[in-house]
C-alpha atoms as a PDB file:
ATOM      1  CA  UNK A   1      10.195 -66.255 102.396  1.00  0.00           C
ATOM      2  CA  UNK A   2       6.285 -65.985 103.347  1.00  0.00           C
ATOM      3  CA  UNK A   3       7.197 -61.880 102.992  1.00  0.00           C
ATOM      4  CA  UNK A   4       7.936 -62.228  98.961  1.00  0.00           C
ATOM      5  CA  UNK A   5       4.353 -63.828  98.632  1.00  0.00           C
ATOM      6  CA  UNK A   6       2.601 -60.795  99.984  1.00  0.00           C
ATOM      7  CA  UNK A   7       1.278 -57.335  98.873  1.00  0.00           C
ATOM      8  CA  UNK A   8       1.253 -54.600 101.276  1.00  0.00           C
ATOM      9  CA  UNK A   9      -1.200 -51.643 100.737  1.00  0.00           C
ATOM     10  CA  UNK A  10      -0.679 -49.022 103.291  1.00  0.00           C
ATOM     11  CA  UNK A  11      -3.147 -45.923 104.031  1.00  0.00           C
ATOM     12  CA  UNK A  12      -2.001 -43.680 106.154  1.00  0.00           C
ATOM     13  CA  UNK A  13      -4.635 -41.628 108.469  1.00  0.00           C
ATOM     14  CA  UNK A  14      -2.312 -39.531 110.426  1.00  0.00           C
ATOM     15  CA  UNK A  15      -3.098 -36.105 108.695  1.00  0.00           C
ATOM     16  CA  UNK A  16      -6.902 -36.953 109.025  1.00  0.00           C
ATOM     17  CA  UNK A  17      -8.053 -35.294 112.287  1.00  0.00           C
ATOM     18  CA  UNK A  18      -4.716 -35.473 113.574  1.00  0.00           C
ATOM     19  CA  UNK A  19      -5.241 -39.249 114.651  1.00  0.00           C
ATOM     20  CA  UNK A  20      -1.582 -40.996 114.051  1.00  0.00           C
ATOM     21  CA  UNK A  21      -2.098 -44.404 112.970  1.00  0.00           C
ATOM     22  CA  UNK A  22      -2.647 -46.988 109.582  1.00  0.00           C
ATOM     23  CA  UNK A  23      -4.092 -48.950 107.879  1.00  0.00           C
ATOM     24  CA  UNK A  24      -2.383 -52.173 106.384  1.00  0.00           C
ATOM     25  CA  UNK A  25      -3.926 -54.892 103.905  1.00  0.00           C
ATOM     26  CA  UNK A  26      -2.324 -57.938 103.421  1.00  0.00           C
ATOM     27  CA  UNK A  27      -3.680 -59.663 100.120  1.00  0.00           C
ATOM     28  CA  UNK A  28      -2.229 -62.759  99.101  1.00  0.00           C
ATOM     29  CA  UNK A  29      -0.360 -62.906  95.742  1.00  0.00           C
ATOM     30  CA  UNK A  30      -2.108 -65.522  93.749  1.00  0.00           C
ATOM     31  CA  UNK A  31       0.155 -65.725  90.710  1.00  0.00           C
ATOM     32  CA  UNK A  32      -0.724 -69.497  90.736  1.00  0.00           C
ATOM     33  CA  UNK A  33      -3.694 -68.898  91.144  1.00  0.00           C
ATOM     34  CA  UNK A  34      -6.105 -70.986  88.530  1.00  0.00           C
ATOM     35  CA  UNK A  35      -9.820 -71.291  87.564  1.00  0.00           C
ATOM     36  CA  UNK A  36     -12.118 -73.174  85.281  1.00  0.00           C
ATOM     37  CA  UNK A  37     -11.992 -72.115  81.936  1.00  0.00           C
ATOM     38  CA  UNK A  38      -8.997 -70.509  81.950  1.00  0.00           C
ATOM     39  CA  UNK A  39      -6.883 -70.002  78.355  1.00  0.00           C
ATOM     40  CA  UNK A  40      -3.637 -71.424  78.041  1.00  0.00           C
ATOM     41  CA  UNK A  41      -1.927 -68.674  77.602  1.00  0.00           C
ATOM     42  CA  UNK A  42      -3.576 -66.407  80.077  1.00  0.00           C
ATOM     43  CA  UNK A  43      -1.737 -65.255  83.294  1.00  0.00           C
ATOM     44  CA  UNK A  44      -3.586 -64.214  86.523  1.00  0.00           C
ATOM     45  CA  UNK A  45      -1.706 -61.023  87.576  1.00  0.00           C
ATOM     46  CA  UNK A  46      -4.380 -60.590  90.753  1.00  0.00           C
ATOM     47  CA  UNK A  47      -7.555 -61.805  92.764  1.00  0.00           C
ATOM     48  CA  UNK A  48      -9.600 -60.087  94.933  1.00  0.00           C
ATOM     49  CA  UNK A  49     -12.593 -60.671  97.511  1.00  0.00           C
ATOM     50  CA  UNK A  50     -15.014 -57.888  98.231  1.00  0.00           C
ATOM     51  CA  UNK A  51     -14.006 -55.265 101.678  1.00  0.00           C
ATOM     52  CA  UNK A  52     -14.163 -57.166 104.724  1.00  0.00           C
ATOM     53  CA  UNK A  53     -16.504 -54.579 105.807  1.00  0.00           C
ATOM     54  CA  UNK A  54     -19.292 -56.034 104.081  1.00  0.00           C
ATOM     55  CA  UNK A  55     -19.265 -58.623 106.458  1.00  0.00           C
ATOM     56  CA  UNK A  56     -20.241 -55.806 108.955  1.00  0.00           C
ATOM     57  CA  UNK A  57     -24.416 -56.817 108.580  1.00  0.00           C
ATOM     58  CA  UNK A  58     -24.009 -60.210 109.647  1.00  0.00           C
ATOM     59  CA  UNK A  59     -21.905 -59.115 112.530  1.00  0.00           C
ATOM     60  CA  UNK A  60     -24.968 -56.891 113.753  1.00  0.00           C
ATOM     61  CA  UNK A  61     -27.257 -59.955 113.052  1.00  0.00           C
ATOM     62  CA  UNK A  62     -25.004 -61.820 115.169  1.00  0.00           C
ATOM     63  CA  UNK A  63     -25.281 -59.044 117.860  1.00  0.00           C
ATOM     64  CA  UNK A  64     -28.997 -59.059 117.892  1.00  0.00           C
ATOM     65  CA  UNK A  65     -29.633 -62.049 117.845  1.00  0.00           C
ATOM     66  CA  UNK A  66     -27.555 -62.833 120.990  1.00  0.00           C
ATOM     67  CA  UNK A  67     -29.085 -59.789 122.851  1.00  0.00           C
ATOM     68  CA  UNK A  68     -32.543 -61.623 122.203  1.00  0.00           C
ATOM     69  CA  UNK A  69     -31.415 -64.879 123.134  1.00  0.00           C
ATOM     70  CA  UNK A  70     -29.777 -62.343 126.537  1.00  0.00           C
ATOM     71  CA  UNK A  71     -33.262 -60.746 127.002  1.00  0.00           C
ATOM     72  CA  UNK A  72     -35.125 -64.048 127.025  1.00  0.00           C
ATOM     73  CA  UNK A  73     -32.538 -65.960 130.045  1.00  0.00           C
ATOM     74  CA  UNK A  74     -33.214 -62.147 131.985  1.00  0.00           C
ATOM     75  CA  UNK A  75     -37.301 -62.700 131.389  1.00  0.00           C
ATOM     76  CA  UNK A  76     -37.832 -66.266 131.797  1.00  0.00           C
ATOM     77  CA  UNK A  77     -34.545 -67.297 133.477  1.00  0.00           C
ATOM     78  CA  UNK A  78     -33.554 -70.807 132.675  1.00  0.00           C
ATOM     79  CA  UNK A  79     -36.906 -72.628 131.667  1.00  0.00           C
ATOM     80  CA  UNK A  80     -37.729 -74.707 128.609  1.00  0.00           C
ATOM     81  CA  UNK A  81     -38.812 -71.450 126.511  1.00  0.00           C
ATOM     82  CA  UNK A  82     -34.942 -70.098 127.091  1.00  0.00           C
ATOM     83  CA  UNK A  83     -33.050 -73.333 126.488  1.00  0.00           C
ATOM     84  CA  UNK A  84     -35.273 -73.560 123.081  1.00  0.00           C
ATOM     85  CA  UNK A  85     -34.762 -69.977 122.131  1.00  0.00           C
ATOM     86  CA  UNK A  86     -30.944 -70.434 122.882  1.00  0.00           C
ATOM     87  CA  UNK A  87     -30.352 -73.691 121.056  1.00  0.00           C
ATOM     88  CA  UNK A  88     -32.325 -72.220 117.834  1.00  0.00           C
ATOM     89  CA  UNK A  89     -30.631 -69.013 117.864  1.00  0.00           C
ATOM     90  CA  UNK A  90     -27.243 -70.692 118.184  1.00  0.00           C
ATOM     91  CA  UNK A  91     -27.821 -72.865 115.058  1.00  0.00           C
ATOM     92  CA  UNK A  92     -29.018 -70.255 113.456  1.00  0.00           C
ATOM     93  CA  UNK A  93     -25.840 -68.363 114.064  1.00  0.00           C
ATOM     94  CA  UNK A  94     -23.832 -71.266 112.949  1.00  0.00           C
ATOM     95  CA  UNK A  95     -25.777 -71.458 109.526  1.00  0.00           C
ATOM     96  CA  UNK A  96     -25.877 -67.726 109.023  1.00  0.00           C
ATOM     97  CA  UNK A  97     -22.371 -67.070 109.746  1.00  0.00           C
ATOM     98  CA  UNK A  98     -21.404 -70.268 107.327  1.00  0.00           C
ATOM     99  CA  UNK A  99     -23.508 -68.979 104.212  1.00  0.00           C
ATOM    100  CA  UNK A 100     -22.293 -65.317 105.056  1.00  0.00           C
ATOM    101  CA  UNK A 101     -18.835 -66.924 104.540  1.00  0.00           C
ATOM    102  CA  UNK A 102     -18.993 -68.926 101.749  1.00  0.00           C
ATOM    103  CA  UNK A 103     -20.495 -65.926  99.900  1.00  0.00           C
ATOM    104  CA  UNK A 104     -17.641 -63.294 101.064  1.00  0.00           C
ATOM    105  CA  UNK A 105     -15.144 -66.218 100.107  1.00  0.00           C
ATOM    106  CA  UNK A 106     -16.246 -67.103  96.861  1.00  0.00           C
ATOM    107  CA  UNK A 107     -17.282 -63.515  95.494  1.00  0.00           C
ATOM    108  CA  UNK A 108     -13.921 -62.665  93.488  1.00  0.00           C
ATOM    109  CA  UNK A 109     -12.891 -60.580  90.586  1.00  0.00           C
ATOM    110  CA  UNK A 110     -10.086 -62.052  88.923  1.00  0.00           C
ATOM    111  CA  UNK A 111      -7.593 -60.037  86.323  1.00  0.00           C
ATOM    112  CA  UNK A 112      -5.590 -61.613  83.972  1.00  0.00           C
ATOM    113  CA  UNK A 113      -3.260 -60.055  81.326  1.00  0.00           C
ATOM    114  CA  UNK A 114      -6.650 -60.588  78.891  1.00  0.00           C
ATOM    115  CA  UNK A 115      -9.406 -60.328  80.713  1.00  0.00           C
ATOM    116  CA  UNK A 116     -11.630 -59.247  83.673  1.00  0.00           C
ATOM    117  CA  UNK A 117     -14.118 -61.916  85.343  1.00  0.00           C
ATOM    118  CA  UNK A 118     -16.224 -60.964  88.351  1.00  0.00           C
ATOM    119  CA  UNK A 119     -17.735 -64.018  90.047  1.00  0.00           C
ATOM    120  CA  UNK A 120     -20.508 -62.746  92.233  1.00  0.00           C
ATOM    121  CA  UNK A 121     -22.200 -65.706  94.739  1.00  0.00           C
ATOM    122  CA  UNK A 122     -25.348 -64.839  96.133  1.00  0.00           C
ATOM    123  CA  UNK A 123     -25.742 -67.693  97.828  1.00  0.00           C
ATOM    124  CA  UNK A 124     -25.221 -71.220  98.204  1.00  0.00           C
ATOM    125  CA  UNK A 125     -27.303 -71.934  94.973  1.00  0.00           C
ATOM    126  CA  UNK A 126     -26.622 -68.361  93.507  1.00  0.00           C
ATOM    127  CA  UNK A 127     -23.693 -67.410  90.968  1.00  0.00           C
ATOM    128  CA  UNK A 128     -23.362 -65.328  88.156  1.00  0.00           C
ATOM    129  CA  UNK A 129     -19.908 -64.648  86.167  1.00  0.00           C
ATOM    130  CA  UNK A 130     -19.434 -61.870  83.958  1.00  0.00           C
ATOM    131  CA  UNK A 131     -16.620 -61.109  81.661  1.00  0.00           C
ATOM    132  CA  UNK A 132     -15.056 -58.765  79.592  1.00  0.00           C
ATOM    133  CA  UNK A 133     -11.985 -59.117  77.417  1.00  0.00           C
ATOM    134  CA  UNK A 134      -9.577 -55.770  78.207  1.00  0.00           C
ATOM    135  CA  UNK A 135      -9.265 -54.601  74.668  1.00  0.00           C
ATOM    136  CA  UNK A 136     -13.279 -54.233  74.383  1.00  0.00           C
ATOM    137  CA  UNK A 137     -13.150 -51.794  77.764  1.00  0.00           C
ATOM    138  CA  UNK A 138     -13.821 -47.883  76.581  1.00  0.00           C
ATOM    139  CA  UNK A 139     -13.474 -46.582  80.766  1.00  0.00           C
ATOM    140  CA  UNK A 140     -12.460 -47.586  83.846  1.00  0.00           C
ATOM    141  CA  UNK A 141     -14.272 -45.238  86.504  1.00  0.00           C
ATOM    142  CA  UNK A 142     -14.485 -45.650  90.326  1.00  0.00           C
ATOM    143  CA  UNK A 143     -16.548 -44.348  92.814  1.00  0.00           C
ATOM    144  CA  UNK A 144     -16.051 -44.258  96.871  1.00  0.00           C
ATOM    145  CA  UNK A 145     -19.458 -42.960  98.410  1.00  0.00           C
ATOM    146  CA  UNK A 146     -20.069 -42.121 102.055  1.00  0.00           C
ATOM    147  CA  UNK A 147     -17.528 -42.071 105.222  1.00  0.00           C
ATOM    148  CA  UNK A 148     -16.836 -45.293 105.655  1.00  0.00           C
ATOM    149  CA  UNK A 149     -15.739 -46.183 102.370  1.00  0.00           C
ATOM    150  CA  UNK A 150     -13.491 -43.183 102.240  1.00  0.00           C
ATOM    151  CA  UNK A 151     -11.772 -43.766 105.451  1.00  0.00           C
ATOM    152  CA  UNK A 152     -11.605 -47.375 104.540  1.00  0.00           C
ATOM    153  CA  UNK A 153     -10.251 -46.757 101.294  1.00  0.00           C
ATOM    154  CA  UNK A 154     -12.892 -49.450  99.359  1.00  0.00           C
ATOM    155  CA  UNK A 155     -15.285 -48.232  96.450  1.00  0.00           C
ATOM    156  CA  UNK A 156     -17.138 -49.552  93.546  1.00  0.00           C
ATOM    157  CA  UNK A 157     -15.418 -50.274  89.736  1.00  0.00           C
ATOM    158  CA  UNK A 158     -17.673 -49.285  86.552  1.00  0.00           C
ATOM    159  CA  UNK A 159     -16.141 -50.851  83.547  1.00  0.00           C
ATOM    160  CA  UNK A 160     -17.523 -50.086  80.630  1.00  0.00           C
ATOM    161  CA  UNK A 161     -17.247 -51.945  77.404  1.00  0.00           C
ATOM    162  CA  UNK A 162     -17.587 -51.404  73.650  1.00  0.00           C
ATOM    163  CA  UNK A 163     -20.984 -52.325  71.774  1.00  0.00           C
ATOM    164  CA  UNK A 164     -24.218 -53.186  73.166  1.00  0.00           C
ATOM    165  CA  UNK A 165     -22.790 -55.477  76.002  1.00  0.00           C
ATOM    166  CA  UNK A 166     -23.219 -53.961  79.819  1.00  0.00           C
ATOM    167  CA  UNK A 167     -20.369 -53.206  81.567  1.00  0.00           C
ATOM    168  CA  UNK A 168     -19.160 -54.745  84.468  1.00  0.00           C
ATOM    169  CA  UNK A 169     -19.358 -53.394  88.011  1.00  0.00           C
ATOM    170  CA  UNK A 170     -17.119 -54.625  90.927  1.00  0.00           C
ATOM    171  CA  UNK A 171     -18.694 -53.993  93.998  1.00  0.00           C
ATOM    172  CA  UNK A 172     -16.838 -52.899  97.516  1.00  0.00           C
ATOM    173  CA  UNK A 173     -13.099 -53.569  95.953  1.00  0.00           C
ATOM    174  CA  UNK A 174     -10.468 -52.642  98.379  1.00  0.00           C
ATOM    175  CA  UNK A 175      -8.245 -49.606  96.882  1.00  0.00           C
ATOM    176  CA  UNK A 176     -10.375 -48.838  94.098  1.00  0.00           C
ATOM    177  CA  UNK A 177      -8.077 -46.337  92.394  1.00  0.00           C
ATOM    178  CA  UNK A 178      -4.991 -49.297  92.671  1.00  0.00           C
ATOM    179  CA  UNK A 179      -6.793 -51.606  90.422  1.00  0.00           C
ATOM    180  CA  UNK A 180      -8.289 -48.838  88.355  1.00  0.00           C
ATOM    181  CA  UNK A 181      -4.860 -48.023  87.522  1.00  0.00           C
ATOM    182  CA  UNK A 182      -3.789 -51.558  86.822  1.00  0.00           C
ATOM    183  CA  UNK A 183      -6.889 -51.776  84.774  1.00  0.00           C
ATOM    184  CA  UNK A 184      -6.061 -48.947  82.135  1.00  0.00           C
ATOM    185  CA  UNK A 185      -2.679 -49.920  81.881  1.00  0.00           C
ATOM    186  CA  UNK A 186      -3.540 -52.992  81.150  1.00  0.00           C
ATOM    187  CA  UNK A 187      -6.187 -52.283  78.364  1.00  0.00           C
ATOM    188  CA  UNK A 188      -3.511 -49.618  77.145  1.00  0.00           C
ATOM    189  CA  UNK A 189      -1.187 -52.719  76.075  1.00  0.00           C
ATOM    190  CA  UNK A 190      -3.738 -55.055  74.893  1.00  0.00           C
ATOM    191  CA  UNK A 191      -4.561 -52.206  72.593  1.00  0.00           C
ATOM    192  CA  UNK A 192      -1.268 -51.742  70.999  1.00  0.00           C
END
């Protein structure tokens, strides 16, 4: 049952280096999936979050910070100045690792047999949407820069629309050349 619910993208590393092993992401299907101002005749066909790797930074602020609060029990032992420094850098932690988060879970892109919508949160008090209906895209490019990217298979999306309006770019979007594909097919029939 919970099987039919789930999309499996497989990448498969064995002919890099001659390392045998893959990669699997499991992304839920969301075709209930609703938001505000949706039509009533529009169908969500997929939703995505940005990598998980982007979460990487505020792992190695995690990391330092802990090897501070390490360093300062090896210098001053357990004193007033250590207890402090560990009670402010565990809060800290806390609250950093909460906003970090919330922004990772509510930065989407959402396709629908109409439309793209990228909802990027910059913070708690930060959100911009941008939209653009699929028959005003002209190109669907993607781009995967650096090693990590390519052996994690995650990239940037350029869409670019008709007129004066800026295209849309979806930042760190797991198989890039998947929903590129799913992209032009889709403006392909809203065309017609």
């Amino acid at each position: 049952m919970l099987e039919s619910n789930l999309y499996y993208f497989n990448r498969d590393f064995s002919a890099w280096h001659g390392y045998a092993f893959s990669f699997k992401i499991v992304a839920i299907k969301m075709e209930k999936y609703e938001f505000e101002n949706q039509r009533n005749d529009e169908e969500v066909l997929f939703v995505r979050r940005r990598h998980p790797w982007v979460l990487f930074k505020a792992a190695l602020m995690v990391l330092l910070i802990l090897i501070i609060i390490l360093v300062v029990f090896l210098i001053w032992g357990v004193s007033k100045v250590s207890v402090i420094v560990l009670i402010a850098g565990l809060v800290y932690i806390i609250f950093f690792l909460l906003g970090r988060f919330f922004v990772y879970n509510n930065d989407i892109y959402i396709l629908t047999n109409q439309r793209i919508i990228n909802i990027d949160q910059g913070g708690f008090f930060t959100r911009r949407v941008s939209e653009t209906e699929l028959e005003n895209i002209q190109n669907v490019t993607y781009e995967i820069k650096g090693p990590v990217k390519s052996f994690l298979n995650f990239g940037d999306i350029m869409v670019q629309t008709a007129g004066n309006a800026p295209g849309l770019t979806l930042k760190n979007v797991e198989n890039p050349h998947f929903v590129q594909e799913k992209i032009v097919g889709l403006q392909k029939a809203a065309k017609k």
